[in-house]
PDB file of N, CA and C in Angstrom:
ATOM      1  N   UNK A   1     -58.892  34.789  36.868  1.00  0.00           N
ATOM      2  CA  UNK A   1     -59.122  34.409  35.495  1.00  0.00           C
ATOM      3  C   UNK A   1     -59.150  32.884  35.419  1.00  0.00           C
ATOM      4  N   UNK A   2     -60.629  32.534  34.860  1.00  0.00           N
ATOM      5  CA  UNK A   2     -60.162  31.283  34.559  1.00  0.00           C
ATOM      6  C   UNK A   2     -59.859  30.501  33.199  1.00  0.00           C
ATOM      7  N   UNK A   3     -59.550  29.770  32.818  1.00  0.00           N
ATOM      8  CA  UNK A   3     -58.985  28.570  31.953  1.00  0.00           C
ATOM      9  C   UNK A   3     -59.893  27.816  31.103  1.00  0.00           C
ATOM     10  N   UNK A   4     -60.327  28.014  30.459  1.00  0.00           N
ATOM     11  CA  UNK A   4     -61.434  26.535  29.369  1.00  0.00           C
ATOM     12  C   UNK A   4     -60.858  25.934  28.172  1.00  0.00           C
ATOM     13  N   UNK A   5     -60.213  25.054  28.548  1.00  0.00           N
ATOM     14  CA  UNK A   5     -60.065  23.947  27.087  1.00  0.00           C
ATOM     15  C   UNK A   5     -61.062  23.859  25.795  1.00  0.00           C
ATOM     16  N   UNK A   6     -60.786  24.111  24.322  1.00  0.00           N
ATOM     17  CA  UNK A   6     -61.868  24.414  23.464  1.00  0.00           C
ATOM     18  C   UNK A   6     -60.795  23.846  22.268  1.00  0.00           C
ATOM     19  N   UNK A   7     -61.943  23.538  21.878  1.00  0.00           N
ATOM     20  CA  UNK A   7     -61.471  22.791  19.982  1.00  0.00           C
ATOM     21  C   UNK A   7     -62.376  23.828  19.392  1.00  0.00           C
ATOM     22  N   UNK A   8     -61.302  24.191  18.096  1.00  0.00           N
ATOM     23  CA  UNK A   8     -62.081  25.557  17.229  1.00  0.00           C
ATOM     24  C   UNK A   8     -61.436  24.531  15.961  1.00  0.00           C
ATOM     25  N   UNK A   9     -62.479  24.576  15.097  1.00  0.00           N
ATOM     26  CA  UNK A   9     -62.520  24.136  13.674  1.00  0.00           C
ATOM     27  C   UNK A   9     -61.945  24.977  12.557  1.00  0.00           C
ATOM     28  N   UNK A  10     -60.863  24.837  11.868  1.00  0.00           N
ATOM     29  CA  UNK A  10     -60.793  25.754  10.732  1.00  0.00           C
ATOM     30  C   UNK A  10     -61.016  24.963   9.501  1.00  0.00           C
ATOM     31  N   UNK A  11     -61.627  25.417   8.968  1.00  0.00           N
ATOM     32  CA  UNK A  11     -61.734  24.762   7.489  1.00  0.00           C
ATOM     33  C   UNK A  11     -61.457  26.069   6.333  1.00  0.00           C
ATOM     34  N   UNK A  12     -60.391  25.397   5.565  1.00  0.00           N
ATOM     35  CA  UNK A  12     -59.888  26.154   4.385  1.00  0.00           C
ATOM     36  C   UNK A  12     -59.919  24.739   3.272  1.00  0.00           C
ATOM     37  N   UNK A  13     -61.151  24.910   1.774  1.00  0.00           N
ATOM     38  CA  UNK A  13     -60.801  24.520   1.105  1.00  0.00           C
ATOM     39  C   UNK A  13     -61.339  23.215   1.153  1.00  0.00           C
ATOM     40  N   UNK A  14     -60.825  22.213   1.293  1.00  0.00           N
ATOM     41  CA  UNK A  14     -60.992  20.843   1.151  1.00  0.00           C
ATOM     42  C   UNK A  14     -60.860  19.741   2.171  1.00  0.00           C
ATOM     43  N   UNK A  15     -59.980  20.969   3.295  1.00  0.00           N
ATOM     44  CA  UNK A  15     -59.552  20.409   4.442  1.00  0.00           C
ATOM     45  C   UNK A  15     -60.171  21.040   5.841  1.00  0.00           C
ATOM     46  N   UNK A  16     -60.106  20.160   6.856  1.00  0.00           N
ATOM     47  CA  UNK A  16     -60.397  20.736   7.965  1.00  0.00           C
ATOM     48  C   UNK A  16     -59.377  20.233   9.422  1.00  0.00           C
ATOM     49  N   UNK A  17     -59.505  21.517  10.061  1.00  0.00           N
ATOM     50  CA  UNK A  17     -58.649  20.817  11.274  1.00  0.00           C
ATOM     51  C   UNK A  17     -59.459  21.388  12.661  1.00  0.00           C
ATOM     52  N   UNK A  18     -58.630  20.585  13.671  1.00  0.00           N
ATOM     53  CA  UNK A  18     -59.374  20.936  14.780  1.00  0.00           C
ATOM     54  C   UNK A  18     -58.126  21.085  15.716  1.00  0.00           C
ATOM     55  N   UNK A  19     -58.401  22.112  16.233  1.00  0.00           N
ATOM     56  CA  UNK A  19     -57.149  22.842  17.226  1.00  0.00           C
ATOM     57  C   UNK A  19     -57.261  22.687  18.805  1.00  0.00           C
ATOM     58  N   UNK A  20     -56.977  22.315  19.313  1.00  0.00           N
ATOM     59  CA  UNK A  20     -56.623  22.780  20.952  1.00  0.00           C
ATOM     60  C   UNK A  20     -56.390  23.670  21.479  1.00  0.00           C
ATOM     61  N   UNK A  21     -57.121  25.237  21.650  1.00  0.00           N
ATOM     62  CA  UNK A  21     -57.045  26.091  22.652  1.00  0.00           C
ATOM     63  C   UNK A  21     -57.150  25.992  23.785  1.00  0.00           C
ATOM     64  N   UNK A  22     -57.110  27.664  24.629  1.00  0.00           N
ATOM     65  CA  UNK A  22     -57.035  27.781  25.604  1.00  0.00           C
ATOM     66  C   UNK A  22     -58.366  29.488  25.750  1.00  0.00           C
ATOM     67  N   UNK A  23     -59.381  29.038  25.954  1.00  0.00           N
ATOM     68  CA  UNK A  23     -60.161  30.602  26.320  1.00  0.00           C
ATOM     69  C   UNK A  23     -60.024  30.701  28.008  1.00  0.00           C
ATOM     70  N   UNK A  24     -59.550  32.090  27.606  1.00  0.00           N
ATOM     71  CA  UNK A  24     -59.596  33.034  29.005  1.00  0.00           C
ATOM     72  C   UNK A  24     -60.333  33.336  29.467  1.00  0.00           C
ATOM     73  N   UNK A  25     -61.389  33.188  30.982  1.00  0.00           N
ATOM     74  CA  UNK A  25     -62.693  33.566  31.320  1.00  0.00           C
ATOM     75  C   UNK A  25     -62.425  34.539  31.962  1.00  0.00           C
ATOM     76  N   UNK A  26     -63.035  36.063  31.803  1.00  0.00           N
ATOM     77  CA  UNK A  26     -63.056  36.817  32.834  1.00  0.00           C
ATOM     78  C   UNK A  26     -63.964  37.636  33.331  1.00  0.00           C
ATOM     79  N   UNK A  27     -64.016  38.475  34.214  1.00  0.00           N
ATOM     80  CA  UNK A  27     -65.441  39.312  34.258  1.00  0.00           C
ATOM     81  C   UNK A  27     -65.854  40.563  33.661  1.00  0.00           C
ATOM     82  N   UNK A  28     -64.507  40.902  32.750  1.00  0.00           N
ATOM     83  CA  UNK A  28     -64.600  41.914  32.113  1.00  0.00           C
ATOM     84  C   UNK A  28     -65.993  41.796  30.757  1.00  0.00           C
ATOM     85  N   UNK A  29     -65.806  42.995  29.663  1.00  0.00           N
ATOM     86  CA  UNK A  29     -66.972  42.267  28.477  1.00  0.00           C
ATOM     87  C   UNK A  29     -66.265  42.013  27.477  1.00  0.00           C
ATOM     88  N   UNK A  30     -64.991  41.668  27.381  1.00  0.00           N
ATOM     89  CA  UNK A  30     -64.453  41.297  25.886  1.00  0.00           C
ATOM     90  C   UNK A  30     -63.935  39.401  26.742  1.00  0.00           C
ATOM     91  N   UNK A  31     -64.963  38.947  27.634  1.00  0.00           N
ATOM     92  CA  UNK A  31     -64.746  37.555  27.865  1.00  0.00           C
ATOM     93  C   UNK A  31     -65.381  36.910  27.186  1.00  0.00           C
ATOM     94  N   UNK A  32     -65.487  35.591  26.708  1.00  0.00           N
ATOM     95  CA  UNK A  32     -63.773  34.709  26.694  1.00  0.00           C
ATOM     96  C   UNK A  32     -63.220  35.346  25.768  1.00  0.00           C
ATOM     97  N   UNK A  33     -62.094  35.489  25.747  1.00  0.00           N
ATOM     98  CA  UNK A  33     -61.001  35.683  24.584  1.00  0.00           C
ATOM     99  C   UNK A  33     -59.642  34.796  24.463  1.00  0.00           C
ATOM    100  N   UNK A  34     -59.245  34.770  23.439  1.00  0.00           N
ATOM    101  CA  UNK A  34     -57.937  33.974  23.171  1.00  0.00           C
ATOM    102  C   UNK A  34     -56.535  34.489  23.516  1.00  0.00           C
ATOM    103  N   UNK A  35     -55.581  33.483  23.559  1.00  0.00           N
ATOM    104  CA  UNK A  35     -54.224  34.386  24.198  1.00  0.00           C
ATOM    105  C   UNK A  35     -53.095  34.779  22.547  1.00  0.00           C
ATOM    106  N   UNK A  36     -52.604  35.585  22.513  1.00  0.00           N
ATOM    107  CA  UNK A  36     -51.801  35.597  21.252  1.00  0.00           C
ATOM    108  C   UNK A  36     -51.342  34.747  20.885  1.00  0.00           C
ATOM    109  N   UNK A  37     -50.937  33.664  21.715  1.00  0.00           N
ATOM    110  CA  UNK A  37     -49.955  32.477  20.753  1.00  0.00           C
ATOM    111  C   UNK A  37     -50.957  31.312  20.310  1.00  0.00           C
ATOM    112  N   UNK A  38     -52.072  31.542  20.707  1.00  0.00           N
ATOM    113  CA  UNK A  38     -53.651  30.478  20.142  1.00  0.00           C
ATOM    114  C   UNK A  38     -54.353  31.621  19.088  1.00  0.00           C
ATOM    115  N   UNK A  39     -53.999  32.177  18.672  1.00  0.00           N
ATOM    116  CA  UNK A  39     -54.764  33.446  18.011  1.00  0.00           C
ATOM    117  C   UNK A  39     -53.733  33.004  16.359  1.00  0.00           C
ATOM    118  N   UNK A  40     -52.500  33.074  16.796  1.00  0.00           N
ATOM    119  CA  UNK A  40     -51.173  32.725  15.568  1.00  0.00           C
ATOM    120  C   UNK A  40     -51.220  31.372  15.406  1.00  0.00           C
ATOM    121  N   UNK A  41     -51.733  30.418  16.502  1.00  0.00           N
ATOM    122  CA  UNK A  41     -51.504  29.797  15.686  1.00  0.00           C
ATOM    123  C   UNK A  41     -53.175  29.047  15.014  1.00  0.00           C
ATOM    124  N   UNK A  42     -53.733  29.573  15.316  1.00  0.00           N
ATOM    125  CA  UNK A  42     -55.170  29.367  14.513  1.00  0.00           C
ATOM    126  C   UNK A  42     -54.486  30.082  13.037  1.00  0.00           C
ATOM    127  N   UNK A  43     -53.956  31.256  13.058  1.00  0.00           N
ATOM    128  CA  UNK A  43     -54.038  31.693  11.766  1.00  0.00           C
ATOM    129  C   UNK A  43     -52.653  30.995  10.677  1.00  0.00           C
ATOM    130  N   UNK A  44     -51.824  30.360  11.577  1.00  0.00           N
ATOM    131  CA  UNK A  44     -50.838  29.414  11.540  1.00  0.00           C
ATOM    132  C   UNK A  44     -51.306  28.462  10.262  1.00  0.00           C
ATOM    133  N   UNK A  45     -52.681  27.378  11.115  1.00  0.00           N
ATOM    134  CA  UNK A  45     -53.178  26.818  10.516  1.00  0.00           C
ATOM    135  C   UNK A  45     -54.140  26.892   8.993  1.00  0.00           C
ATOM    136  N   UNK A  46     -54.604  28.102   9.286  1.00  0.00           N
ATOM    137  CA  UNK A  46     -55.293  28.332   8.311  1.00  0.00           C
ATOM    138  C   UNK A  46     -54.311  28.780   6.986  1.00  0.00           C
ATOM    139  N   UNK A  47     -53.435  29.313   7.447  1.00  0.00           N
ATOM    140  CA  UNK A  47     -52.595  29.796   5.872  1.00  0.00           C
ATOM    141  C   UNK A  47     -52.154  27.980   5.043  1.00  0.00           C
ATOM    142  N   UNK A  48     -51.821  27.383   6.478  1.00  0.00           N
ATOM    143  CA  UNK A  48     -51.088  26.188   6.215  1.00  0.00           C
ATOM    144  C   UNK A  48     -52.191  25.212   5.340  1.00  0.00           C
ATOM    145  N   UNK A  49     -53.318  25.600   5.574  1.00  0.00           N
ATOM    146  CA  UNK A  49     -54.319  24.765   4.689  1.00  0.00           C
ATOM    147  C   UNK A  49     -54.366  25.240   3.746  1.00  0.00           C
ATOM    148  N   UNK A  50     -54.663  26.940   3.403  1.00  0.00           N
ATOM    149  CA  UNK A  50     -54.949  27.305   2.264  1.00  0.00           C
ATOM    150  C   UNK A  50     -54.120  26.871   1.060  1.00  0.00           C
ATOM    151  N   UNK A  51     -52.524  26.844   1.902  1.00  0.00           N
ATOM    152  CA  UNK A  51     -51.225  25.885   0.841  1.00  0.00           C
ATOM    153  C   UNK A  51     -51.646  25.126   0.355  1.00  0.00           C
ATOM    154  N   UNK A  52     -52.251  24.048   1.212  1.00  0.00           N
ATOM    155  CA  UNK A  52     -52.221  22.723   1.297  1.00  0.00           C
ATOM    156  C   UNK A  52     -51.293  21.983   1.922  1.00  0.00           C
ATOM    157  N   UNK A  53     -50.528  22.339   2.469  1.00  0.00           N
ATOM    158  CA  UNK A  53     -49.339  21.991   3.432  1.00  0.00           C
ATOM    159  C   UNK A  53     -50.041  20.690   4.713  1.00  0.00           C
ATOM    160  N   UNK A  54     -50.420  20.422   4.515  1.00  0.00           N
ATOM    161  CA  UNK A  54     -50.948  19.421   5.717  1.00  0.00           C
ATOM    162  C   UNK A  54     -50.288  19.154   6.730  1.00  0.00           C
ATOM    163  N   UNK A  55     -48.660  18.730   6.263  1.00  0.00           N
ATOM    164  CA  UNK A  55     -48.058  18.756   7.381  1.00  0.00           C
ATOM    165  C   UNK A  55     -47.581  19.853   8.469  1.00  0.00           C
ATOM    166  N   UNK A  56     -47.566  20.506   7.374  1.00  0.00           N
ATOM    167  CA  UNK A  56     -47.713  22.039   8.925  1.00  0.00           C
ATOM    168  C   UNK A  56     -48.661  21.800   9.572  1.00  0.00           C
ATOM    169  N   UNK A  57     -49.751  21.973   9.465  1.00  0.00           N
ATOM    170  CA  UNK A  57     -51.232  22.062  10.128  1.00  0.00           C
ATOM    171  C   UNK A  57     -51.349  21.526  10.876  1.00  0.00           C
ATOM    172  N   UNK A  58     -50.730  20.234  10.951  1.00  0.00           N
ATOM    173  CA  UNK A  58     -50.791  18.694  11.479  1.00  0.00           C
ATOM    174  C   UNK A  58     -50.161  19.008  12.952  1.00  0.00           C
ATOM    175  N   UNK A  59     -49.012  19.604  13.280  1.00  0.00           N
ATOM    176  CA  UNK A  59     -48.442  20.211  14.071  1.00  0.00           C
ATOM    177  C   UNK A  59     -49.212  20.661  15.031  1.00  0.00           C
ATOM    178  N   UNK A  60     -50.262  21.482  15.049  1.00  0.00           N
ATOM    179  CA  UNK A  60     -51.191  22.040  15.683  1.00  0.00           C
ATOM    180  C   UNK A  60     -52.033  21.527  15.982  1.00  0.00           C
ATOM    181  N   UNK A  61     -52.998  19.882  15.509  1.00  0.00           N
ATOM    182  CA  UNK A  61     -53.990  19.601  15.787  1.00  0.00           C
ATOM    183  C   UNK A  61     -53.927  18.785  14.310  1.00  0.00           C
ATOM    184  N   UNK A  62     -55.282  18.098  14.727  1.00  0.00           N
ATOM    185  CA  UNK A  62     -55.777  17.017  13.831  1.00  0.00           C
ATOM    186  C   UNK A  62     -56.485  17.470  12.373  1.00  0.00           C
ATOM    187  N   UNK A  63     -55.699  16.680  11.395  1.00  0.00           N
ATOM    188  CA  UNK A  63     -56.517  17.576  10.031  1.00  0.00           C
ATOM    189  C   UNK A  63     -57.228  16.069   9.060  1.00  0.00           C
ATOM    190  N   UNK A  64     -58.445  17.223   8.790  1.00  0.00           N
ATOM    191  CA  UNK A  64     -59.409  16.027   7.952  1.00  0.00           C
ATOM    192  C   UNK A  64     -59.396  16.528   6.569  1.00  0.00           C
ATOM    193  N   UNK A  65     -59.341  15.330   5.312  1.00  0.00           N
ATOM    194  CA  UNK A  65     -59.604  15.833   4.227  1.00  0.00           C
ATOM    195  C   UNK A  65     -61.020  15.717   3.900  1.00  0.00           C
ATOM    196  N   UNK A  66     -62.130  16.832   3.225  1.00  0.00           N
ATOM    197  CA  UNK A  66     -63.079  17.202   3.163  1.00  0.00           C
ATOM    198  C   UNK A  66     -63.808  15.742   1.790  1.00  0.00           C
ATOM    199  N   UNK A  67     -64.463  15.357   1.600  1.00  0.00           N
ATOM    200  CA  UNK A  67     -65.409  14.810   0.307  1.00  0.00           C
ATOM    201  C   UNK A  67     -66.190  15.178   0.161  1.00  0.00           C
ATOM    202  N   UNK A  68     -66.949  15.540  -0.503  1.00  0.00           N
ATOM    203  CA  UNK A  68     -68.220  16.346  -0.966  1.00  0.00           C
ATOM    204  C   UNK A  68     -69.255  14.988  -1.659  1.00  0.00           C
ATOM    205  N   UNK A  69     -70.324  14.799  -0.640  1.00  0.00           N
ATOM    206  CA  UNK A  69     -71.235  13.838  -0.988  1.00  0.00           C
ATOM    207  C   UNK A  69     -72.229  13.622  -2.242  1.00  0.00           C
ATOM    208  N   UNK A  70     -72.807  15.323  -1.877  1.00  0.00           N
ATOM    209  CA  UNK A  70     -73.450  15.263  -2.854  1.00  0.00           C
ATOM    210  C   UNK A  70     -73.390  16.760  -3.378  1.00  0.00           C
ATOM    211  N   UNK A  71     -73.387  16.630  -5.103  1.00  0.00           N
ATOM    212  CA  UNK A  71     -73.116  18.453  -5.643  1.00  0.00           C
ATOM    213  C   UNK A  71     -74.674  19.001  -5.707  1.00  0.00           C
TER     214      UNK A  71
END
């Protein structure tokens, strides 16, 4: 099995973050997949945005606040 470093984006809302995983390569057909504790805490993050909690989120990876250029 091998190992790939990956940034996955969540955006909830107004905010966005970018996470540091880990995908699992294998030769099976449900490859790549994620390991449970990158799975929690993607969803970690996402509740933590939907709050607005930033500083949770922050914990996990880098968070951006969203502006909307044009409506």
């Amino acid at each position: 099995m091998k190992k790939q470093q990956r940034t996955k984006l969540v955006h909830e809302g107004k905010y966005l973050a970018e996470v540091d995983i880990e995908l699992m390569m294998t030769d099976d057909d449900w490859s790549p997949y994620l390991s449970t504790e990158d799975a929690y805490k993607l969803d970690d993050v996402r509740e933590a945005l939907k709050r607005g909690d930033t500083k949770t989120a922050a914990r996990y990876g880098r968070v951006y606040s969203l502006t909307p250029i044009a409506v």
